[in-house]
PDB file of N, CA and C in Angstrom:
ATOM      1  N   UNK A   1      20.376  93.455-266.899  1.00  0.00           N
ATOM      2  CA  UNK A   1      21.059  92.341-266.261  1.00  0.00           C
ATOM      3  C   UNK A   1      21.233  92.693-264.781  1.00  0.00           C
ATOM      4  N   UNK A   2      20.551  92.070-263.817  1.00  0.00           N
ATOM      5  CA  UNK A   2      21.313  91.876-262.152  1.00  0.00           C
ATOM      6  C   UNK A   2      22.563  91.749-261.744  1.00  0.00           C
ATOM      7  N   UNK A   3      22.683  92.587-260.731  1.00  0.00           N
ATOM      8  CA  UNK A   3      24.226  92.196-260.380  1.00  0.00           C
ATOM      9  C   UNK A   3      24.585  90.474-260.312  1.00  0.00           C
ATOM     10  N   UNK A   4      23.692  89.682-259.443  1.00  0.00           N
ATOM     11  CA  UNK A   4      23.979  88.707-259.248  1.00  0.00           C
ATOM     12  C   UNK A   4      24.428  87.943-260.719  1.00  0.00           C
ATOM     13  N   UNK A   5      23.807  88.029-261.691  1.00  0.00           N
ATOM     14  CA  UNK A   5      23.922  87.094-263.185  1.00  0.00           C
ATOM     15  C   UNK A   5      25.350  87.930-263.371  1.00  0.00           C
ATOM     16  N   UNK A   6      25.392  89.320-263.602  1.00  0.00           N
ATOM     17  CA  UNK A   6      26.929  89.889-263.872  1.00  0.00           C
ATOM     18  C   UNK A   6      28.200  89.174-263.399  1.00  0.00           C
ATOM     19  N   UNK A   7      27.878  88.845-261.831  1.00  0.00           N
ATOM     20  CA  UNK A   7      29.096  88.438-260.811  1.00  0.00           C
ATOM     21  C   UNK A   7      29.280  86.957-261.390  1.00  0.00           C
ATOM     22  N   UNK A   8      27.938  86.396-261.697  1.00  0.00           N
ATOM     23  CA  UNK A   8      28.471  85.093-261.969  1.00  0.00           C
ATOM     24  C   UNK A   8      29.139  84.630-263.485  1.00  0.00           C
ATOM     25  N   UNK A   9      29.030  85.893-264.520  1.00  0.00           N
ATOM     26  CA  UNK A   9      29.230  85.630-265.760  1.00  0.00           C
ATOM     27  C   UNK A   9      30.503  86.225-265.513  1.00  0.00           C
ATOM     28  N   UNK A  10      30.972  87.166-264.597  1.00  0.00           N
ATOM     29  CA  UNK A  10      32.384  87.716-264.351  1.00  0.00           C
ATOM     30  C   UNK A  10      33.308  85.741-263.957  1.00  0.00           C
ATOM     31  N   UNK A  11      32.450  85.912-262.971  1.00  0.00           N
ATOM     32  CA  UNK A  11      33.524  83.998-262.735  1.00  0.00           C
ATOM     33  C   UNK A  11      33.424  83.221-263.578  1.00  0.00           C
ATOM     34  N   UNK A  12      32.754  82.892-264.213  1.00  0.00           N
ATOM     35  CA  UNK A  12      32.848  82.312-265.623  1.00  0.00           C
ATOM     36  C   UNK A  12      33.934  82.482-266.228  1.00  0.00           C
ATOM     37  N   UNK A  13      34.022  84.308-266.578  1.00  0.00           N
ATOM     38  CA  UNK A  13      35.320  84.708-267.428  1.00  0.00           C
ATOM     39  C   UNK A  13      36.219  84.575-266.990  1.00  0.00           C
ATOM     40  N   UNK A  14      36.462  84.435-265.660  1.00  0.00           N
ATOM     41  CA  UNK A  14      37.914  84.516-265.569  1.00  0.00           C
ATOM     42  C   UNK A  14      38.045  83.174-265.383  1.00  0.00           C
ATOM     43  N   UNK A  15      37.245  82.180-264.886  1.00  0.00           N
ATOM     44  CA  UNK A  15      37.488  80.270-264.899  1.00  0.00           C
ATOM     45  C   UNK A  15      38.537  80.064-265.866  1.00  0.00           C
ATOM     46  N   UNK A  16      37.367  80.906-267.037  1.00  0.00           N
ATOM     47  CA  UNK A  16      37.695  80.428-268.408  1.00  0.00           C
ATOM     48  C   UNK A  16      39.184  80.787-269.291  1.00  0.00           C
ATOM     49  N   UNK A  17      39.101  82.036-268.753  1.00  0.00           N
ATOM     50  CA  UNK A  17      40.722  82.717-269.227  1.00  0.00           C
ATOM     51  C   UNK A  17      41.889  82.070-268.118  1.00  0.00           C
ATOM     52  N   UNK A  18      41.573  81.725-267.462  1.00  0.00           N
ATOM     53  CA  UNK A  18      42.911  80.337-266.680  1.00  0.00           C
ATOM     54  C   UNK A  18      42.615  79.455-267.185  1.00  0.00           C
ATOM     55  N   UNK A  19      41.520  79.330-267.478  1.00  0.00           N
ATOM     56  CA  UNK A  19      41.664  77.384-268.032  1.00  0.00           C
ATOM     57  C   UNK A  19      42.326  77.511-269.253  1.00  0.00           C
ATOM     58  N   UNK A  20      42.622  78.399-270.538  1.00  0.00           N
ATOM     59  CA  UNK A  20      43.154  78.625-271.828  1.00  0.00           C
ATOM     60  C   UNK A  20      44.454  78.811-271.148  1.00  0.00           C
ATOM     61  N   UNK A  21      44.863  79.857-270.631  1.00  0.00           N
ATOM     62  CA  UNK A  21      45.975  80.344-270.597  1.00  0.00           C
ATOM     63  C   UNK A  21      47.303  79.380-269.315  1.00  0.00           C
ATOM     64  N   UNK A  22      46.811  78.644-268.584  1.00  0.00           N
ATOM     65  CA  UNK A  22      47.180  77.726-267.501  1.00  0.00           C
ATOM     66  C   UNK A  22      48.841  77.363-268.097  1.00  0.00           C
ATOM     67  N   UNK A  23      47.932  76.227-269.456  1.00  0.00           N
ATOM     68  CA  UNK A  23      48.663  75.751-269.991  1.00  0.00           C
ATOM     69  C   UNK A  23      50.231  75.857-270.652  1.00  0.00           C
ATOM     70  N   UNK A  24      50.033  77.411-271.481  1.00  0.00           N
ATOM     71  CA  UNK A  24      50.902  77.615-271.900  1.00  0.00           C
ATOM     72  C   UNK A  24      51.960  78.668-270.920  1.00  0.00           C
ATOM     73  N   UNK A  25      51.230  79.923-270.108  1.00  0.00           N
ATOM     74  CA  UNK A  25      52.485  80.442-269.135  1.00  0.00           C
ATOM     75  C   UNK A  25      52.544  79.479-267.986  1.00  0.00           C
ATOM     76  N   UNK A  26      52.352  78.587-267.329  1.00  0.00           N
ATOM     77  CA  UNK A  26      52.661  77.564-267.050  1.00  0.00           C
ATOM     78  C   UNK A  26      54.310  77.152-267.299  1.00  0.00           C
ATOM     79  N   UNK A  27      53.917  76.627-268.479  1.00  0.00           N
ATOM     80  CA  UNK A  27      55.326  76.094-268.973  1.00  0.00           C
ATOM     81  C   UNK A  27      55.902  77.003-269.358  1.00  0.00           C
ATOM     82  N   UNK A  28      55.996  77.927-269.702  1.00  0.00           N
ATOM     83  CA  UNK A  28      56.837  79.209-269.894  1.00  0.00           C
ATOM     84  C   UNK A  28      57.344  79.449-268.723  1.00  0.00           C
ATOM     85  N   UNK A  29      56.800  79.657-267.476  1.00  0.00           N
ATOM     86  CA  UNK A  29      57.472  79.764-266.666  1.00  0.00           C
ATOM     87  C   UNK A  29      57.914  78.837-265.736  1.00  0.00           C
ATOM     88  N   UNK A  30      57.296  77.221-266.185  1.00  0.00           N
ATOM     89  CA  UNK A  30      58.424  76.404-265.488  1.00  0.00           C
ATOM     90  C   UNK A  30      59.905  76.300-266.238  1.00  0.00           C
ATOM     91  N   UNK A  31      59.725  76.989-267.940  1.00  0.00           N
ATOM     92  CA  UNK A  31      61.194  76.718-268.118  1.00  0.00           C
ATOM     93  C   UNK A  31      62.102  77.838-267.946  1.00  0.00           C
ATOM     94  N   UNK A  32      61.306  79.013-267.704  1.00  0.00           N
ATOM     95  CA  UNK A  32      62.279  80.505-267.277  1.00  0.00           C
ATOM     96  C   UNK A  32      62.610  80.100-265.839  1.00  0.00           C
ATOM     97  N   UNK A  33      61.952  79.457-265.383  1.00  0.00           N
ATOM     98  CA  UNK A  33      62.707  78.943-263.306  1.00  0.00           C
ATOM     99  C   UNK A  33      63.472  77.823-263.527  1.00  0.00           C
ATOM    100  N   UNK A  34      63.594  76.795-264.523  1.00  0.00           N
ATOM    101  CA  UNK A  34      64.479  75.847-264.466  1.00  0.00           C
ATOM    102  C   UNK A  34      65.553  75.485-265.033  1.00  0.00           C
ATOM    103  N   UNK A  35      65.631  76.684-266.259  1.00  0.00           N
ATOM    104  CA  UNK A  35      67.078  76.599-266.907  1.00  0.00           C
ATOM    105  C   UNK A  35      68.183  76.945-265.878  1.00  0.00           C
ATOM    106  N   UNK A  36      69.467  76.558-266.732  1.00  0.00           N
ATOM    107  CA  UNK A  36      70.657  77.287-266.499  1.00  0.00           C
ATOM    108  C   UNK A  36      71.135  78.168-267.214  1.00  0.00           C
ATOM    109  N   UNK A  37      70.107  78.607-268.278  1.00  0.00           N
ATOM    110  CA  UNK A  37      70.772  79.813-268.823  1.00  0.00           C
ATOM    111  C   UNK A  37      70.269  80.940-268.272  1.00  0.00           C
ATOM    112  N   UNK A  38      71.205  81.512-268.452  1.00  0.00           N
ATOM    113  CA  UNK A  38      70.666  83.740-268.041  1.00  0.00           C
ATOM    114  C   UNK A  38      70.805  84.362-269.824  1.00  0.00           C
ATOM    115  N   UNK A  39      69.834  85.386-269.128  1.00  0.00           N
ATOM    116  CA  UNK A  39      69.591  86.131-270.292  1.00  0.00           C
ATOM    117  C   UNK A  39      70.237  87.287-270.391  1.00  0.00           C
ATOM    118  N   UNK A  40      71.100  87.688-270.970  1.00  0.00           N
ATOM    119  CA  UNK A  40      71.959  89.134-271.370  1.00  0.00           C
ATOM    120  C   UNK A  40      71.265  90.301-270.112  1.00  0.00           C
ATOM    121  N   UNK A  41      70.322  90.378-269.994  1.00  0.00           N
ATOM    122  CA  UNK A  41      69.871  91.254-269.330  1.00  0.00           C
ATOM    123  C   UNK A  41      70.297  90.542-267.878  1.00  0.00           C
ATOM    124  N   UNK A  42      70.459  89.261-267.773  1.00  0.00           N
ATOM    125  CA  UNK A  42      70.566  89.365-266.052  1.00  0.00           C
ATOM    126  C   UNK A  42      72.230  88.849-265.804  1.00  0.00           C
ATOM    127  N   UNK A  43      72.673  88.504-267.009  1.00  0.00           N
ATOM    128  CA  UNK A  43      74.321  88.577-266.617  1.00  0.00           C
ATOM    129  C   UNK A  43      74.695  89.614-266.832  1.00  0.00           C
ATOM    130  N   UNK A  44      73.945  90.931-267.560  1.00  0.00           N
ATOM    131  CA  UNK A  44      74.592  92.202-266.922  1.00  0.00           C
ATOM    132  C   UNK A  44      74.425  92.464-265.284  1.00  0.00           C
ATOM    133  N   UNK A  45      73.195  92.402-265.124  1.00  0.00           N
ATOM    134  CA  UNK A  45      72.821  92.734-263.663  1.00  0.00           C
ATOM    135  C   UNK A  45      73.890  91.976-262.308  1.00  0.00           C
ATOM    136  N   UNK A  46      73.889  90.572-263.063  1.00  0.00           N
ATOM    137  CA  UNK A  46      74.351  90.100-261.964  1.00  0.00           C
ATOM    138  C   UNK A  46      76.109  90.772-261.949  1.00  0.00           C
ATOM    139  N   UNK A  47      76.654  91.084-263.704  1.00  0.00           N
ATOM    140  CA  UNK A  47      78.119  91.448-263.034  1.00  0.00           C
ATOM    141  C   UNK A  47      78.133  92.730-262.384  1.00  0.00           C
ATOM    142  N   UNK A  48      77.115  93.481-262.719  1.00  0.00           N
ATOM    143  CA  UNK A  48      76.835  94.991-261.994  1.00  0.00           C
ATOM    144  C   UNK A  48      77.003  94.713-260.492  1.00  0.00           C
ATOM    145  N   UNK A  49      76.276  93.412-260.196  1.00  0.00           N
ATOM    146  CA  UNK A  49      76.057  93.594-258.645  1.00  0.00           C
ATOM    147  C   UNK A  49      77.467  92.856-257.735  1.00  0.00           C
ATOM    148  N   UNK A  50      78.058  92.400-258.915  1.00  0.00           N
ATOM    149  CA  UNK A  50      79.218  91.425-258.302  1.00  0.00           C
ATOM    150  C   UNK A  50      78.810  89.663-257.566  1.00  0.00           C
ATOM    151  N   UNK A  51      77.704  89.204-258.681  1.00  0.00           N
ATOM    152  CA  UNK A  51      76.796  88.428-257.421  1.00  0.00           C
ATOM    153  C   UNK A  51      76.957  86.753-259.150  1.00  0.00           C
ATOM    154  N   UNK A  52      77.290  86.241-258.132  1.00  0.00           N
ATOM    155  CA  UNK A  52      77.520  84.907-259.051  1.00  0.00           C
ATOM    156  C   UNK A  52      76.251  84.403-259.215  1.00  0.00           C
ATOM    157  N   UNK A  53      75.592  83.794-260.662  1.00  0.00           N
ATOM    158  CA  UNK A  53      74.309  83.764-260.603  1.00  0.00           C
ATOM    159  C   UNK A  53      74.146  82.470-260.439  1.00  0.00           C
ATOM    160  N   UNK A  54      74.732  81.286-260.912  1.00  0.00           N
ATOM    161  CA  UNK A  54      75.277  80.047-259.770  1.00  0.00           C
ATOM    162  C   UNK A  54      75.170  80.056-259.079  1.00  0.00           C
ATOM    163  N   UNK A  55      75.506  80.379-258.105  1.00  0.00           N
ATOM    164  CA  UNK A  55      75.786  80.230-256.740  1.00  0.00           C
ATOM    165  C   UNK A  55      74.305  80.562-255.927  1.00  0.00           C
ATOM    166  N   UNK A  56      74.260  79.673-254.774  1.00  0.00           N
ATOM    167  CA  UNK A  56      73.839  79.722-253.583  1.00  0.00           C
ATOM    168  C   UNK A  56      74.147  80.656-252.443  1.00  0.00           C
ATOM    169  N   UNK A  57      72.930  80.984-251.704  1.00  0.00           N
ATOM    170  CA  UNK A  57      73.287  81.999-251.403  1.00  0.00           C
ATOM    171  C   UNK A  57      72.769  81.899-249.851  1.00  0.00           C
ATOM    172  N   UNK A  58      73.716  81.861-249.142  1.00  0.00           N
ATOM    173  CA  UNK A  58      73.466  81.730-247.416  1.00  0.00           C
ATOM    174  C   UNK A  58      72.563  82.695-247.274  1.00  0.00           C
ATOM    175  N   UNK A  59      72.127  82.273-245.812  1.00  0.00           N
ATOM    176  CA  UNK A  59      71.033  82.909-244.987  1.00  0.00           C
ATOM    177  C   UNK A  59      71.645  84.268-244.653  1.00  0.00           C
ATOM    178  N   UNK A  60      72.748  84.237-244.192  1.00  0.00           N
ATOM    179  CA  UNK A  60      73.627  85.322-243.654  1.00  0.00           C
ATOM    180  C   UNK A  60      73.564  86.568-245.067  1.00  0.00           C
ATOM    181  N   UNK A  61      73.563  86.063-246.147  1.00  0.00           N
ATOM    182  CA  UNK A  61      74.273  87.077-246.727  1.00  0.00           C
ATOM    183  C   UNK A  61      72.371  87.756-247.347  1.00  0.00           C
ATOM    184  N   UNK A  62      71.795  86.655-247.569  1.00  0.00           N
ATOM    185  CA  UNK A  62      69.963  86.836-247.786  1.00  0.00           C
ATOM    186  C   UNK A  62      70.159  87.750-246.628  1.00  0.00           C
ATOM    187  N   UNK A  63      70.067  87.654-245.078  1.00  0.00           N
ATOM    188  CA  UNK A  63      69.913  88.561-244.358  1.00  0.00           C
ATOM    189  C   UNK A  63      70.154  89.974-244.295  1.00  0.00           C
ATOM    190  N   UNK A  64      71.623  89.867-244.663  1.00  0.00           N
ATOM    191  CA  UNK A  64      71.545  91.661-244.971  1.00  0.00           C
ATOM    192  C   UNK A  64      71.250  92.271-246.018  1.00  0.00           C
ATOM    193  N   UNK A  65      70.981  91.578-247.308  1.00  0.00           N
ATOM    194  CA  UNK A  65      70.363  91.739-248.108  1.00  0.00           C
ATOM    195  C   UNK A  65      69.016  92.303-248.317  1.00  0.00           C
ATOM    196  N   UNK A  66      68.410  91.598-247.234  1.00  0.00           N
ATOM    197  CA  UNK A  66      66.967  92.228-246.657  1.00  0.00           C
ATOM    198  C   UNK A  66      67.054  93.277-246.228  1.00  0.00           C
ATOM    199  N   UNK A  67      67.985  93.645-245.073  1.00  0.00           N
ATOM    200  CA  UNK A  67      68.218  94.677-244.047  1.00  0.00           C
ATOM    201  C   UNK A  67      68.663  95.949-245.056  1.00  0.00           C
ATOM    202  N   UNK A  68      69.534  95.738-245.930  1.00  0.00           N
ATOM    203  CA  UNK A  68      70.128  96.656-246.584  1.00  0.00           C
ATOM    204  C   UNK A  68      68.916  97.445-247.248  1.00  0.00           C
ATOM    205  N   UNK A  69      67.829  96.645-248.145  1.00  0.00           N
ATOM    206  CA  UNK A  69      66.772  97.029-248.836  1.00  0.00           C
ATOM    207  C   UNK A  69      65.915  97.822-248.308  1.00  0.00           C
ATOM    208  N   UNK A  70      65.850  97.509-247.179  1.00  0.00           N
ATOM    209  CA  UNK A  70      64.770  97.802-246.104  1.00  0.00           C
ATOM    210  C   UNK A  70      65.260  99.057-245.852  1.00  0.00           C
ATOM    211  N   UNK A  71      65.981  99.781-245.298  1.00  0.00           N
ATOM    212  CA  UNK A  71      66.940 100.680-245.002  1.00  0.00           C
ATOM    213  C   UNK A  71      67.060 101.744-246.077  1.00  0.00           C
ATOM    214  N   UNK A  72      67.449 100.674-247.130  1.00  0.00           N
ATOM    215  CA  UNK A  72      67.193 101.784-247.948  1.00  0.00           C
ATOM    216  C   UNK A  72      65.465 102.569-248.776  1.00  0.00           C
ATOM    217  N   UNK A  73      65.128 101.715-248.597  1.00  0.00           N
ATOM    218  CA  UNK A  73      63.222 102.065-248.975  1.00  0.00           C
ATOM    219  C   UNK A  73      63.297 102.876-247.829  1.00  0.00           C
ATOM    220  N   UNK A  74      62.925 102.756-246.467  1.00  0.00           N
ATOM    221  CA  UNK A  74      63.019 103.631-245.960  1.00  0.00           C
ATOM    222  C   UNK A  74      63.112 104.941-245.846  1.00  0.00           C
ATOM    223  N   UNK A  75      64.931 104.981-245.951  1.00  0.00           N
ATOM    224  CA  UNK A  75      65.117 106.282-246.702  1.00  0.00           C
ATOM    225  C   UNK A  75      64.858 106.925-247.313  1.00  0.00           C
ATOM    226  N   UNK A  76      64.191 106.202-248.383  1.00  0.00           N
ATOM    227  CA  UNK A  76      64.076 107.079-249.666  1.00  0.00           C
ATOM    228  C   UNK A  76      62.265 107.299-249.623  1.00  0.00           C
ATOM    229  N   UNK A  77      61.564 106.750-248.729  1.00  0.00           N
ATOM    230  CA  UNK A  77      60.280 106.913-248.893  1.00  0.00           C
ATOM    231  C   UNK A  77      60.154 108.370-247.734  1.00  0.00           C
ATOM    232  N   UNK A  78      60.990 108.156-246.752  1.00  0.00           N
ATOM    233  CA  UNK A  78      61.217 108.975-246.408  1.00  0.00           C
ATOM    234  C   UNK A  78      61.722 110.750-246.660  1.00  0.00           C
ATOM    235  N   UNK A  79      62.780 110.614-247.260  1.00  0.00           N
ATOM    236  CA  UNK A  79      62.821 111.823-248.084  1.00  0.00           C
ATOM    237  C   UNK A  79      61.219 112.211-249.211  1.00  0.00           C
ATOM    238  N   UNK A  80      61.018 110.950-249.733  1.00  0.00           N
ATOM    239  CA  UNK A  80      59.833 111.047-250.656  1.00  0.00           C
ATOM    240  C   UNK A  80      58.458 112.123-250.029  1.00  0.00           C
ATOM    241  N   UNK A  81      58.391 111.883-248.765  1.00  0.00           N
ATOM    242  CA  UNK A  81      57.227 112.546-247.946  1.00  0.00           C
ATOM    243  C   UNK A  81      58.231 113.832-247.380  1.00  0.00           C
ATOM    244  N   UNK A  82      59.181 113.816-246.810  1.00  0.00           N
ATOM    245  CA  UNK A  82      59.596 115.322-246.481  1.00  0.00           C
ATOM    246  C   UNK A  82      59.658 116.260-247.592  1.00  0.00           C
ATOM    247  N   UNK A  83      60.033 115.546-248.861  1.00  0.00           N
ATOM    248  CA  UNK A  83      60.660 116.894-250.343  1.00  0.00           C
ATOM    249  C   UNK A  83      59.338 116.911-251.069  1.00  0.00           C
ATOM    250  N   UNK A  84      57.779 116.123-250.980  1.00  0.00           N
ATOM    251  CA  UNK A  84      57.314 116.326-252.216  1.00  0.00           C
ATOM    252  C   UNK A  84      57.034 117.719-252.141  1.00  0.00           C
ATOM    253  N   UNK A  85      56.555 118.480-251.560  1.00  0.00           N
ATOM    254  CA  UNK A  85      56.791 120.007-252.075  1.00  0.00           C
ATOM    255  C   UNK A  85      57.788 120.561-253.067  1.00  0.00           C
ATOM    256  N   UNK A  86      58.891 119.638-253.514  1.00  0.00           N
ATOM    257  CA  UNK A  86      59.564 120.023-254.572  1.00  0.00           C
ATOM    258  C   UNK A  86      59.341 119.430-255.568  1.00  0.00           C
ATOM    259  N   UNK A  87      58.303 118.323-255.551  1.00  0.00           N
ATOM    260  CA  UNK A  87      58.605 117.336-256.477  1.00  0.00           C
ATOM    261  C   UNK A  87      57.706 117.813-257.897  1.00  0.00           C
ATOM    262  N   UNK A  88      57.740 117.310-259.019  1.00  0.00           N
ATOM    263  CA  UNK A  88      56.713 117.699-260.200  1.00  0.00           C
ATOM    264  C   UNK A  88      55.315 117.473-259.782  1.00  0.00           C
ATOM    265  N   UNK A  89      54.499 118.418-260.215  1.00  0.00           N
ATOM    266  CA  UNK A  89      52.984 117.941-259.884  1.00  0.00           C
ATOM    267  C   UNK A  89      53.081 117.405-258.524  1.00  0.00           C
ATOM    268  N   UNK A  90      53.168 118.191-257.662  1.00  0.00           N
ATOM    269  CA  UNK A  90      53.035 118.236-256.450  1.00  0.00           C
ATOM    270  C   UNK A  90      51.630 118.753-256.147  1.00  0.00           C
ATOM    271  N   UNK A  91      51.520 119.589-256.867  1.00  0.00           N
ATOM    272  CA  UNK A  91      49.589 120.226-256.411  1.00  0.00           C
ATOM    273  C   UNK A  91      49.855 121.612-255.740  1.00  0.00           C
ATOM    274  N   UNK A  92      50.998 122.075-254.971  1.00  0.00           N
ATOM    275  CA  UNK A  92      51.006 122.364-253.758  1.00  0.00           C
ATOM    276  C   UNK A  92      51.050 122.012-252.251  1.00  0.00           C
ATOM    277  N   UNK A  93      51.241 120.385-252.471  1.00  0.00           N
ATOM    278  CA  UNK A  93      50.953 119.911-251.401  1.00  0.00           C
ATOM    279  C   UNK A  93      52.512 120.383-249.869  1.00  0.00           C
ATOM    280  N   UNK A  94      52.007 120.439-249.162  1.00  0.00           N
ATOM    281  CA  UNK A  94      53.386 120.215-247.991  1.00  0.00           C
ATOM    282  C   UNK A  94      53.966 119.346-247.584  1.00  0.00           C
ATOM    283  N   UNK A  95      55.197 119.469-247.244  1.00  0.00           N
ATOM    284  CA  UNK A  95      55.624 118.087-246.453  1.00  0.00           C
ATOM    285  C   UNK A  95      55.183 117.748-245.518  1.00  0.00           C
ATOM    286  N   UNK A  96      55.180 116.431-245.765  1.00  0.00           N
ATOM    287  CA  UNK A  96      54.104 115.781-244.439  1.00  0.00           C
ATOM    288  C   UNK A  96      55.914 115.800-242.974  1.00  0.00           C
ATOM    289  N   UNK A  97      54.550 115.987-241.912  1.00  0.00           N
ATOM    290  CA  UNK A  97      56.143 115.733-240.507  1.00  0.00           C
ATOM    291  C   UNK A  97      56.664 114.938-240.422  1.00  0.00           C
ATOM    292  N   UNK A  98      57.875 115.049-239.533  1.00  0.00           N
ATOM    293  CA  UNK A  98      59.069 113.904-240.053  1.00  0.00           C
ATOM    294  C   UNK A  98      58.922 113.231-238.873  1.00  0.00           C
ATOM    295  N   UNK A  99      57.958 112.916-237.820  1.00  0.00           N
ATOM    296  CA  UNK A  99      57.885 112.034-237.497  1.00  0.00           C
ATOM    297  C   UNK A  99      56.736 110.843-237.949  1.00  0.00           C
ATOM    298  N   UNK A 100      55.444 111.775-238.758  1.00  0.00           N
ATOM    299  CA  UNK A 100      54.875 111.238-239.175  1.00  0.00           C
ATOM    300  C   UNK A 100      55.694 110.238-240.988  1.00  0.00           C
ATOM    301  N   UNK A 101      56.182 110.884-241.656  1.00  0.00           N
ATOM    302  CA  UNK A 101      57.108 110.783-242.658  1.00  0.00           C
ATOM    303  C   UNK A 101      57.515 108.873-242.078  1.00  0.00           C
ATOM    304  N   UNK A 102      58.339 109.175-240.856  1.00  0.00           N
ATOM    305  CA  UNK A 102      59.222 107.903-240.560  1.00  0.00           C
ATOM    306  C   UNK A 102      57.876 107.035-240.081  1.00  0.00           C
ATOM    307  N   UNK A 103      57.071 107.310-239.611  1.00  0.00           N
ATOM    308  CA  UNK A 103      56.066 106.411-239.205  1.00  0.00           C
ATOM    309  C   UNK A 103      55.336 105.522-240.404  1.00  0.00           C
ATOM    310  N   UNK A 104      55.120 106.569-241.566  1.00  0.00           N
ATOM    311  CA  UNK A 104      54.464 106.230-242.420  1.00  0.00           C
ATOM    312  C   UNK A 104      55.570 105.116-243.638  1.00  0.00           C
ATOM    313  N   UNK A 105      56.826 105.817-243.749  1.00  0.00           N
ATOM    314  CA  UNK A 105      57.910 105.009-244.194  1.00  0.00           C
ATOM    315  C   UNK A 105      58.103 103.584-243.439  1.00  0.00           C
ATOM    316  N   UNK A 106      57.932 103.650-242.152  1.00  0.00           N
ATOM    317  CA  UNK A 106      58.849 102.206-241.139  1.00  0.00           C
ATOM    318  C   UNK A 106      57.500 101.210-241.820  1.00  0.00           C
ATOM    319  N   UNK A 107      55.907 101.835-241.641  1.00  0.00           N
ATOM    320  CA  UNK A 107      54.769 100.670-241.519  1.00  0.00           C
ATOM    321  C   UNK A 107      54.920 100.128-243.606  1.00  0.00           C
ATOM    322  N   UNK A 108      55.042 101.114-244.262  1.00  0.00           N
ATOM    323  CA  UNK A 108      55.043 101.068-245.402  1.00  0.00           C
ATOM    324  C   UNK A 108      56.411  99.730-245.867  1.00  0.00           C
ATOM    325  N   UNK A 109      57.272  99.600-245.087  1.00  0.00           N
ATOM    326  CA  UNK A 109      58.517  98.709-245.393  1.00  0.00           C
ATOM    327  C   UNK A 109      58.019  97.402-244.768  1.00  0.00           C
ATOM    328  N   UNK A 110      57.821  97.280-243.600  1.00  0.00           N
ATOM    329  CA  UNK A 110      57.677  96.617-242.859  1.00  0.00           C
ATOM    330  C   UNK A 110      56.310  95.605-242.408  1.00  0.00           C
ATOM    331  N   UNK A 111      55.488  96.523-243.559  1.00  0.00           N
ATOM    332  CA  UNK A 111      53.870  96.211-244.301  1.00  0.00           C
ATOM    333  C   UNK A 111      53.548  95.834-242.571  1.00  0.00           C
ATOM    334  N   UNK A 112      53.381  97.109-242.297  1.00  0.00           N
ATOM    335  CA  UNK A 112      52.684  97.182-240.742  1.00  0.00           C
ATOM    336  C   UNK A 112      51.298  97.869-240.683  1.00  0.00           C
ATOM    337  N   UNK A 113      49.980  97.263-240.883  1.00  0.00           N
ATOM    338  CA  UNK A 113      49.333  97.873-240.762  1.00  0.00           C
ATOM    339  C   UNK A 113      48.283  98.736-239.503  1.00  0.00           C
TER     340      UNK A 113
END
């Protein structure tokens, strides 16, 4: 078989596996986005976080919400590249420099390529 007949029997398959499947997660997930119910798993989360799952939620508070996340990935991708020398199955590798570390952390958050 040619690549070309492969590539086109590959688009075929996948046409075909959306055209079956469209239908039903489709509506599965127009009714997981349009209820008002929560599921045990996210009225724990939400009382964990103190965050009304009702409620609307200003720009202001979305904003630091972002900022907070961000900040914290950061951080932690950060430490991630200074400590893997400690980490399991490391290889041996070294820590990468910590200015490279923050460079590679800021573009990695900030999807800066």
């Amino acid at each position: 078989m040619n690549d070309t007949l492969a590539g086109w029997l590959q688009v075929l398959a996948l046409v075909i596996a959306l055209g079956l499947s469209f239908r039903p997660l489709g509506g599965y997930i127009a009714r997981v986005l349009t209820t008002d119910h929560h599921w045990r798993a996210e009225r724990l989360i939400y009382r964990a976080g103190g965050v009304n799952g009702d409620a609307d939620q200003k720009w202001s508070v979305y904003l630091r919400s972002i900022l907070a996340f961000s900040a914290v990935s950061v951080l932690f991708l950060y430490a991630f590249l200074r400590l893997q020398n400690h980490l399991l199955l490391s290889l041996g590798m070294k820590p990468v420099a910590a200015d490279q570390s923050f460079n590679t952390a800021a573009s990695f958050v900030t999807k800066n390529k």
